[in-house]
Protein backbone atom coordinates (compact mmCIF):
# COMPACT_ATOMS: atom_id res chain seq x y z
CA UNK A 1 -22.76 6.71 -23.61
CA UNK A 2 -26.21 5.97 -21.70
CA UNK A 3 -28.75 8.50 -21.55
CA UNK A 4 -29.73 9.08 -17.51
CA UNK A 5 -32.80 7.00 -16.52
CA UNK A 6 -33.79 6.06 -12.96
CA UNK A 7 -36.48 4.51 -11.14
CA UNK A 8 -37.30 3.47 -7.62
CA UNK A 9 -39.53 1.14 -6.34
CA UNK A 10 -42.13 2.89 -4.27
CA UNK A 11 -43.35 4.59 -7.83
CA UNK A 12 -44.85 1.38 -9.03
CA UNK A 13 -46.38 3.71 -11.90
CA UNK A 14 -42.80 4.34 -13.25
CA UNK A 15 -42.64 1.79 -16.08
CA UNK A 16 -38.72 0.10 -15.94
CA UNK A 17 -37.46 0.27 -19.90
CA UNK A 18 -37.29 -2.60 -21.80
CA UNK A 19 -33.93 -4.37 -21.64
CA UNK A 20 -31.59 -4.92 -24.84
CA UNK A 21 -28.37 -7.40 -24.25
CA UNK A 22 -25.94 -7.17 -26.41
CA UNK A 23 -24.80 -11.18 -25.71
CA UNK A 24 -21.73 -11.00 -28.65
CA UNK A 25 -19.41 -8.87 -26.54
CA UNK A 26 -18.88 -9.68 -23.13
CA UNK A 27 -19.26 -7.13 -20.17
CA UNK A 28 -17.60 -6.57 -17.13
CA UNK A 29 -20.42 -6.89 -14.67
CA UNK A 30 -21.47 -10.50 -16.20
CA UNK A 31 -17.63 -11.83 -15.28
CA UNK A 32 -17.64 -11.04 -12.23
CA UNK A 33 -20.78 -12.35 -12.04
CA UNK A 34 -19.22 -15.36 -13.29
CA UNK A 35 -16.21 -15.67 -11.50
CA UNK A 36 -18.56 -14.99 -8.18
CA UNK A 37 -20.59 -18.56 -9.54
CA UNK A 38 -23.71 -16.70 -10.61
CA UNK A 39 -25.98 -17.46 -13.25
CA UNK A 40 -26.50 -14.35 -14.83
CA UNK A 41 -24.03 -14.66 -17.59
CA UNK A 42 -23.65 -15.21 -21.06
CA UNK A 43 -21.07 -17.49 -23.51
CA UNK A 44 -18.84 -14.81 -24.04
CA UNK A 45 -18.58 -13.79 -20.72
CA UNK A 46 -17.39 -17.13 -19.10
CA UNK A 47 -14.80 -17.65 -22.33
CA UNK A 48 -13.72 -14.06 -21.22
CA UNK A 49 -13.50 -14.55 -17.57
CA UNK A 50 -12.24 -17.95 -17.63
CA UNK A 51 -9.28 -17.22 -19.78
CA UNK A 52 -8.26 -14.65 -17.12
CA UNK A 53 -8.50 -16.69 -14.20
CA UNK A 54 -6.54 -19.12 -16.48
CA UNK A 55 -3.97 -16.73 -16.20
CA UNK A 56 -4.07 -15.68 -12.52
CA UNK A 57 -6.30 -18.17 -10.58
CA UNK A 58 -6.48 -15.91 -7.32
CA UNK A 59 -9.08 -13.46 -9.40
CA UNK A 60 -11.79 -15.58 -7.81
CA UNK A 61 -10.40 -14.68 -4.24
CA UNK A 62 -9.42 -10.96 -5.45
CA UNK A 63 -13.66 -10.31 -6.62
CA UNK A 64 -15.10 -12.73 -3.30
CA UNK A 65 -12.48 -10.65 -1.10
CA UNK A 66 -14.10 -7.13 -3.44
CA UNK A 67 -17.39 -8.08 -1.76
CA UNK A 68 -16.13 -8.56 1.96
CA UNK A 69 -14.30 -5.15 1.78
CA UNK A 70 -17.81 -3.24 0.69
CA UNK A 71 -19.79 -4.97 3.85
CA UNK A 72 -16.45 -4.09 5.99
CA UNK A 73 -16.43 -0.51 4.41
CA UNK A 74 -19.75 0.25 4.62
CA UNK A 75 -20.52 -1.02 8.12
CA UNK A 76 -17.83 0.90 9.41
CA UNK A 77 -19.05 4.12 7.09
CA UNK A 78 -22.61 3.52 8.35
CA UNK A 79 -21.82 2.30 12.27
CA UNK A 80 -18.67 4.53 12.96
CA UNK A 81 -19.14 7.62 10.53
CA UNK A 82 -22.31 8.23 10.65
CA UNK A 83 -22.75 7.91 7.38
CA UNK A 84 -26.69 8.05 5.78
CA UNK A 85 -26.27 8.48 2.27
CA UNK A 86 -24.31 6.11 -0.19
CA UNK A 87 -23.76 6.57 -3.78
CA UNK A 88 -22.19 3.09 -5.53
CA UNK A 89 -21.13 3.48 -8.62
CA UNK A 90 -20.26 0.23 -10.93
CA UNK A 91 -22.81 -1.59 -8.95
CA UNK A 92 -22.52 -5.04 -10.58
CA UNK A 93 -25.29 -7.58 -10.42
CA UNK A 94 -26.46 -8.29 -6.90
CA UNK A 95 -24.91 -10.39 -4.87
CA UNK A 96 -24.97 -10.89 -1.01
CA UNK A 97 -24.16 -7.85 1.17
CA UNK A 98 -25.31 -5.02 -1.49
CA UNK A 99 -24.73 -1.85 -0.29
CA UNK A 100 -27.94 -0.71 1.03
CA UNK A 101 -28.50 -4.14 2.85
CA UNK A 102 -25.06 -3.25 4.54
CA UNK A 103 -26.03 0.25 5.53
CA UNK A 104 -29.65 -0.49 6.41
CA UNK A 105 -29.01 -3.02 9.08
CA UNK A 106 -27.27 -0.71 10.63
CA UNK A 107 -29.28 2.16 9.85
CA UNK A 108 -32.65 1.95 8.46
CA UNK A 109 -33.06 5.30 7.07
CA UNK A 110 -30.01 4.87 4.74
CA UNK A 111 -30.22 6.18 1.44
CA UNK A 112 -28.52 4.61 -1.17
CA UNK A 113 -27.92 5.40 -5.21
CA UNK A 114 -26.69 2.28 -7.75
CA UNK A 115 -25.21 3.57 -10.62
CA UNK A 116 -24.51 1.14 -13.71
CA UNK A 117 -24.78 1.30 -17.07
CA UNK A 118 -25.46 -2.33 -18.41
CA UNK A 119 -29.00 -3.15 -19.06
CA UNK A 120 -28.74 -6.87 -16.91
CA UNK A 121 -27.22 -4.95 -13.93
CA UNK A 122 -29.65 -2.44 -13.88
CA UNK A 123 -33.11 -5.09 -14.62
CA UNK A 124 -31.34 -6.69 -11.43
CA UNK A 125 -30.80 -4.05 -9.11
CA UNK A 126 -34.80 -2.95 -9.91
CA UNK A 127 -36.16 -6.19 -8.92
CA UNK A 128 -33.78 -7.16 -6.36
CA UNK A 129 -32.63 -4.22 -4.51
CA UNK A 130 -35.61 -3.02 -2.52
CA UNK A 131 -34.87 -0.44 0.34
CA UNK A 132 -36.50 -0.97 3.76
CA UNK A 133 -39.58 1.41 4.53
CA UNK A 134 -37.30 4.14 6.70
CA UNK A 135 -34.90 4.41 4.01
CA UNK A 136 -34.71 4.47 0.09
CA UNK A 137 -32.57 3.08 -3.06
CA UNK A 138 -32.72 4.45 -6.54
CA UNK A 139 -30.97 3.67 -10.04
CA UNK A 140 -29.01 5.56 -12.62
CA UNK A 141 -28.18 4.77 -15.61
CA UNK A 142 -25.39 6.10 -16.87
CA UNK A 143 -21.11 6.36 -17.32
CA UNK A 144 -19.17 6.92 -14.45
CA UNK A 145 -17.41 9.33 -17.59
CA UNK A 146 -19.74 11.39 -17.32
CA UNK A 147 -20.29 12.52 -13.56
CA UNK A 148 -22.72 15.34 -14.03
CA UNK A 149 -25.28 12.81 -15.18
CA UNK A 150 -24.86 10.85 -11.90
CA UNK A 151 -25.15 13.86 -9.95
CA UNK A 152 -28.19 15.58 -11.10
CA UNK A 153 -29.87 11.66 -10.93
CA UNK A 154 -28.42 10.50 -7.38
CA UNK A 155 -29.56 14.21 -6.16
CA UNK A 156 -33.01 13.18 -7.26
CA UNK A 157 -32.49 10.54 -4.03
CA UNK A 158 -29.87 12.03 -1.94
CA UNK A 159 -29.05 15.25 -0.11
CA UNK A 160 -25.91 16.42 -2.00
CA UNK A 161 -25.30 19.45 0.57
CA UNK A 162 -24.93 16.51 3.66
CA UNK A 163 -22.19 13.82 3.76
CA UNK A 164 -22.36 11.12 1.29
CA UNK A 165 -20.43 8.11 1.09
CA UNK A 166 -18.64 7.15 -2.57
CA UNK A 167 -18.18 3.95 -3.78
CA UNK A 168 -15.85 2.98 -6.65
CA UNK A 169 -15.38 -0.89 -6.28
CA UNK A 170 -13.31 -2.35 -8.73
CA UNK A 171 -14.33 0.39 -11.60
CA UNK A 172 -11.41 3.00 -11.88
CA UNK A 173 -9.71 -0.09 -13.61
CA UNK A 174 -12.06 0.36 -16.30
CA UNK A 175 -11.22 3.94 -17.24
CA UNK A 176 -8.00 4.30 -19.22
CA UNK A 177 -5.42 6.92 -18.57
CA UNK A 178 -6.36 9.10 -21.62
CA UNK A 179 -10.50 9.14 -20.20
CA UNK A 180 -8.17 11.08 -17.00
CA UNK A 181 -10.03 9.27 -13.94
CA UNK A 182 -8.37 11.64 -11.63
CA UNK A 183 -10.34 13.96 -12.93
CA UNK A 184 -13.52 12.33 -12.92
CA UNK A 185 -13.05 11.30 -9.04
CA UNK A 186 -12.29 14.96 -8.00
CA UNK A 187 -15.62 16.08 -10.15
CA UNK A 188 -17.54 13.85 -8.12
CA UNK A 189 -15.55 14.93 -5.12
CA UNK A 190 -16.44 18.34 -6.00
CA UNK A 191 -19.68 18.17 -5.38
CA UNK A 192 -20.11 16.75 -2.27
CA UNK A 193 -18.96 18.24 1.22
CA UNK A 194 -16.85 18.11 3.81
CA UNK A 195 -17.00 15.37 6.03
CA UNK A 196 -18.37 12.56 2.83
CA UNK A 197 -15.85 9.82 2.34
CA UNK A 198 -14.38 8.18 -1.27
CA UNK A 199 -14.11 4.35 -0.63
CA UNK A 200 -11.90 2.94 -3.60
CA UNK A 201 -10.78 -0.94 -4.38
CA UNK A 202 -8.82 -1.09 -7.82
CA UNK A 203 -6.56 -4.03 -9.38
CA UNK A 204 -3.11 -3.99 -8.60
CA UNK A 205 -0.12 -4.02 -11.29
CA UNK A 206 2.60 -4.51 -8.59
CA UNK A 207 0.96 -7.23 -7.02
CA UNK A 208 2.02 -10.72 -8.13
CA UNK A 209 2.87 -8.62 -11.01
CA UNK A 210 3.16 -11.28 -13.75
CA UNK A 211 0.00 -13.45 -13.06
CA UNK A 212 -1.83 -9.88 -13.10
CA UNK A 213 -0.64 -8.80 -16.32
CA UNK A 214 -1.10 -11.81 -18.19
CA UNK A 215 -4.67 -12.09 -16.70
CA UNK A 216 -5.35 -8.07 -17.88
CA UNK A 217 -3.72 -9.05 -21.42
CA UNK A 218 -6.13 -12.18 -21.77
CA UNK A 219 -9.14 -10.55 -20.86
CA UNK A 220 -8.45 -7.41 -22.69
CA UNK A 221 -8.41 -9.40 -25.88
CA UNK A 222 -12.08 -10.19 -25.51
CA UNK A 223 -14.08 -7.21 -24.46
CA UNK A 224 -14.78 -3.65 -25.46
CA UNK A 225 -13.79 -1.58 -22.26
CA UNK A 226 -9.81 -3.16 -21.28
CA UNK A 227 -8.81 -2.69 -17.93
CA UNK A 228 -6.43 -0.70 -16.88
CA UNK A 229 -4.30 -2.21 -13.62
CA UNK A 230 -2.23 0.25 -11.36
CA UNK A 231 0.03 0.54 -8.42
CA UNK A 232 -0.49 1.31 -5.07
CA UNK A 233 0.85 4.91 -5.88
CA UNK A 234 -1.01 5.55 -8.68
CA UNK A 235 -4.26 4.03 -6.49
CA UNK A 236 -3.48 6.65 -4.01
CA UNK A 237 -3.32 9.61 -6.19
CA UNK A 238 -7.04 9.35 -6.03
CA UNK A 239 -7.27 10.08 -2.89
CA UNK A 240 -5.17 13.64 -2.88
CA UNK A 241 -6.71 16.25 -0.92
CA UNK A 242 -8.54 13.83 1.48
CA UNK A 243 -7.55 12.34 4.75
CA UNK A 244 -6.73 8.83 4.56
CA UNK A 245 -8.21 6.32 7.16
CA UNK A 246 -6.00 3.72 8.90
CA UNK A 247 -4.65 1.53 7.46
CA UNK A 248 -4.34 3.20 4.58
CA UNK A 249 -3.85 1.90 1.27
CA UNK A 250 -3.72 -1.73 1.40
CA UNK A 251 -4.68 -4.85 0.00
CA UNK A 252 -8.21 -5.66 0.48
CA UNK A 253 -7.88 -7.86 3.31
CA UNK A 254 -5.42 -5.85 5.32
CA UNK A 255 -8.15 -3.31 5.44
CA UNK A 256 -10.08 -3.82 9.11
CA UNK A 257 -10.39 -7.16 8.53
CA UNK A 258 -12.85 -8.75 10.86
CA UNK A 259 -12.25 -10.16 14.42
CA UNK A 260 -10.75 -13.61 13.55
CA UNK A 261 -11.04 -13.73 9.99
CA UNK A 262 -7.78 -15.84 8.47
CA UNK A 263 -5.95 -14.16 5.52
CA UNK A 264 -6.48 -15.92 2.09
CA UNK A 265 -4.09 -18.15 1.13
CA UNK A 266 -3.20 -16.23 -1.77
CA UNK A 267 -2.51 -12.83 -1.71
CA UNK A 268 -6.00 -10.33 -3.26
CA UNK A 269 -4.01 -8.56 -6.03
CA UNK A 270 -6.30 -4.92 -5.37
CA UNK A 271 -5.61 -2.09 -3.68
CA UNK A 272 -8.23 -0.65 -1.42
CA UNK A 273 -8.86 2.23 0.92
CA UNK A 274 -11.06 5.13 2.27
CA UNK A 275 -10.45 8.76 2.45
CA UNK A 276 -12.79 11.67 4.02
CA UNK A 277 -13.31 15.43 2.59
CA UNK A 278 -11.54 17.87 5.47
CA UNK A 279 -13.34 21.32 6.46
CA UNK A 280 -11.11 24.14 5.73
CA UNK A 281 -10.89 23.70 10.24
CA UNK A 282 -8.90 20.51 9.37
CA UNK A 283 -6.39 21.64 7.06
């Protein structure tokens, strides 16, 4: 597991450690990169992701449609909620609509914390992911496995005792039953209060339920960390104890989808929804 390490860019005196790749096994956060038509991949990592879209070609819509549910979530978190403070976990290598450009052009003094623990992701996010001057980003690395690390480095950044908004795009899936991700998502729960949010998008196993598990069986022959699909009920079990938002838990693109935006042709095979911490007034 990766030691905690963070840096942020108006401490230009903070040296960024030297990156290591490990280019033999392939890595989550360089297919998507892939299937997403980025450059920042290796070999392995296109034979990987390639095989799975083999299997189920709508993973290219399923990780494009990821993307458009974190700019809807967010905007709505930032614009609607209120919402100042974001923690992403699993950030992936940049792409359009990162999470602090989201929240920033809505409001500036957003603070937001990338977690990750590949090397590539996190070189990325420190060159790429600059905050504007009212607000601020910083970098963790470390294990979504081990959620004490995250905390004591995103409370380096963040106000842990106001609302905070956590995001777990398409990263549960990586966490296998026996590593209990319930538990890891109330931890992290745990420590924030009332009134922060849990925003969640997680393959489906009961959607197009065939392509899905062939894809998951194809990929999991290649890499290190296999994927774990589940259903919508097992999806919402991470939510327990919070207050779900309308519409619930849907497929990505049910979830308040923009003005005039046309469903995809084929169906995103994730789940994906957005739950808030009640007071005690609530219950």
């Amino acid at each position: 597991m990766a030691g905690a390490d963070w840096y942020q860019p108006d401490h230009p005196a903070d040296a960024p450690p030297e990156v290591q790749l490990d280019t033999t096994v392939p890595h989550i956060a360089r297919i998507y990169d892939y299937w997403l038509g980025g450059k920042d991949n290796f070999a392995v990592d296109r034979e990987a992701g390639q095989r799975a879209m083999d299997a189920n070609p709508s993973l290219y819509q399923g990780v494009k449609g990821n993307r458009a549910f974190l700019a809807r979530s967010v905007r709505f978190l930032a614009g609607e909620q209120g919402i100042r403070q974001f923690l992403d976990i699993g950030t992936g290598i940049p792409t359009a609509n990162n999470t602090h450009e989201v929240a920033q052009s809505v409001a500036p003094e957003s603070r937001v914390v990338y977690v990750d623990n590949d090397p590539i992701v996190l070189a990325h996010a420190r060159a790429l992911l600059a905050s504007g001057p009212n607000g601020a980003t910083a970098y963790v690395d470390a294990d979504l496995r081990d959620p004490g690390t995250i905390l004591a480095e995103a409370g380096r950044t963040l106000d842990l005792t106001q609302p905070v908004a956590i995001m777990l795009l398409l990263i549960l899936h990586l966490i296998p039953d026996q590593n209990d991700p319930y538990q890891i998502v109330a931890r992290l729960l745990d420590r924030v209060p009332t009134g922060s949010y849990l925003v969640i998008s997680h393959p489906a196993s009961d959607i197009q339920a065939a392509a899905s598990a062939e894809a998951a069986r194809r990929y999991n022959q290649f890499v290190s960390t296999p994927q774990t699909r589940r259903t919508r009920t097992q999806v919402s079990r991470f939510f327990t104890g919070l207050d779900i938002l309308e519409p619930g838990i849907v497929q990505l693109h049910h979830w308040r989808p923009d003005p005039g935006t046309a469903a995809p042709a084929d169906a995103i095979s994730s789940h994906g929804g957005v739950g808030r911490k009640p007071s005690s007034a609530d219950l």
